[in-house]
Protein backbone atom coordinates (compact mmCIF):
# COMPACT_ATOMS: atom_id res chain seq x y z
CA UNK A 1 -6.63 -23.33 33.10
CA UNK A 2 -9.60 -24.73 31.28
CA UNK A 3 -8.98 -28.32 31.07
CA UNK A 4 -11.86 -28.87 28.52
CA UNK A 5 -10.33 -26.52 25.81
CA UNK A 6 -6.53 -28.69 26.52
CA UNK A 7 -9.10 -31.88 25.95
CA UNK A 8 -10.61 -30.42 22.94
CA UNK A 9 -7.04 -29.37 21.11
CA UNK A 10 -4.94 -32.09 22.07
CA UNK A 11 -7.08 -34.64 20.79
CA UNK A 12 -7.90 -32.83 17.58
CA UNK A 13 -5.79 -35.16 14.79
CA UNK A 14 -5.26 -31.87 12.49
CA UNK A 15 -3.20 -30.60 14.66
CA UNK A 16 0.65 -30.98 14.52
CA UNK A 17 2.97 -30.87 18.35
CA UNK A 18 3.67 -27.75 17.24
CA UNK A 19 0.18 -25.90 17.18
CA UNK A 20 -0.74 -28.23 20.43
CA UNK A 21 2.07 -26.86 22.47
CA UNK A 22 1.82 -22.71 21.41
CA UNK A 23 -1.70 -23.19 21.80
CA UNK A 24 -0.77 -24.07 25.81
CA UNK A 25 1.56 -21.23 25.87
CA UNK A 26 -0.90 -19.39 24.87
CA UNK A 27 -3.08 -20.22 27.21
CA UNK A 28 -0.38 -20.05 29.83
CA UNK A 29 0.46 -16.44 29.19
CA UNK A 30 -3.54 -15.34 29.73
CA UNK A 31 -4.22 -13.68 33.27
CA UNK A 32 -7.54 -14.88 33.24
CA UNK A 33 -10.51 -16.68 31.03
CA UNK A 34 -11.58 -13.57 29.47
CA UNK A 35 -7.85 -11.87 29.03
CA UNK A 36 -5.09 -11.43 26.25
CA UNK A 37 -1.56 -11.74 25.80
CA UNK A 38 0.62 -9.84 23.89
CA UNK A 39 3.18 -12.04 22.18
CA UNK A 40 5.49 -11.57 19.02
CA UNK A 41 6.27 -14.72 16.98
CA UNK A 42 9.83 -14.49 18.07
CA UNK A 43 8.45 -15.08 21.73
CA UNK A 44 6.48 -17.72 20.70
CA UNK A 45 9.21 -19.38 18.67
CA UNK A 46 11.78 -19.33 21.39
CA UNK A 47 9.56 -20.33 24.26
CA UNK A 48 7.90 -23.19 22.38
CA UNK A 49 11.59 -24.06 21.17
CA UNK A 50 10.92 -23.96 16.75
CA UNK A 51 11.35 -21.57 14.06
CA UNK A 52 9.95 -18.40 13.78
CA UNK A 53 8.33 -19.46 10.46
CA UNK A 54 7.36 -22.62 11.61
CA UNK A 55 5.17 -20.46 14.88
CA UNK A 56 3.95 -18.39 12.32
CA UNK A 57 2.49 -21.01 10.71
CA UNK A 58 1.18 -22.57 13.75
CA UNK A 59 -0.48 -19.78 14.79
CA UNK A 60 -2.07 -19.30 11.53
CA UNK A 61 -3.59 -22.72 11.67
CA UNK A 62 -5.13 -22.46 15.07
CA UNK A 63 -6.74 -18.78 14.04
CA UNK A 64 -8.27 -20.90 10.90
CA UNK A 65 -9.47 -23.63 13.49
CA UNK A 66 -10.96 -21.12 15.54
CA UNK A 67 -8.91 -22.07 18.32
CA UNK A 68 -7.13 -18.67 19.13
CA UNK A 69 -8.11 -15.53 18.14
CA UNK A 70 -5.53 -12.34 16.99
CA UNK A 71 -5.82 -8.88 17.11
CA UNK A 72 -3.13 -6.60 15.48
CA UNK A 73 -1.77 -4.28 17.27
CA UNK A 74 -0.44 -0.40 16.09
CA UNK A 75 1.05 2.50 18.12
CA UNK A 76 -1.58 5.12 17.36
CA UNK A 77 1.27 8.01 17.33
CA UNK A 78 4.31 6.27 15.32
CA UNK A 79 1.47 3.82 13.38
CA UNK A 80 4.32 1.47 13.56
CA UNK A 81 3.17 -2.34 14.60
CA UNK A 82 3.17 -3.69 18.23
CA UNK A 83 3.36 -7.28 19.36
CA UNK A 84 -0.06 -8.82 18.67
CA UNK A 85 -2.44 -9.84 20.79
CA UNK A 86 -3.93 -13.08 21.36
CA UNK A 87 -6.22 -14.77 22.73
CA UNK A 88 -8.17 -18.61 23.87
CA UNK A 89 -11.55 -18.89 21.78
C-alpha cells in the first residue's frame, strides 16, 4: 500500500470521511500498484457502511480530484453494463 497517496488524501481538507475511507477501500481491493478493481456502488456502499447515493457521490468527487480513476464497463455480447472498474491515480 502506498503510504504517500494515504498521506496525500487524508490530509486533503476537501475531502469528507466518506471519500477518505472508499478511497482506502479502493486501494485495498487493488492486487497491485498498477491493477484495477471491479466494484459496483452497492459494494462500495455496504463495505464502507453509507448510502448508495452518498458512495456515488463520493466516488464522483475523488474522479474530479483526480484521485481515482473509472472505467465503464459493458458485456460486449448482451451490451448490458458490468461493475466498473477502478482504479488509484
Amino acid at each position: 500500500m502506498d503510504e504517500n497517496k494515504i498521506d496525500k488524501v487524508m490530509k486533503n481538507e476537501k475531502l469528507d470521511v466518506y471519500a477518505k475511507i472508499i478511497y482506502v477501500y479502493v486501494l485495498r481491493q487493488e492486487k497491485d500498484d498498477n491493477s484495477e478493481c471491479r466494484l459496483s456502488y452497492a459494494d462500495i456502499a455496504k463495505n464502507v457502511g453509507c448510502s448508495v447515493r452518498k458512495a456515488q457521490y463520493s466516488v464522483n468527487f475523488l474522479i474530479e480530484h483526480n484521485h481515482l480513476k473509472k472505467q465503464q464497463r459493458y458485456d460486449t455480447n448482451t451490451r448490458g453494463k458490468l461493475r466498473n472498474a477502478y482504479s488509484i491515480i
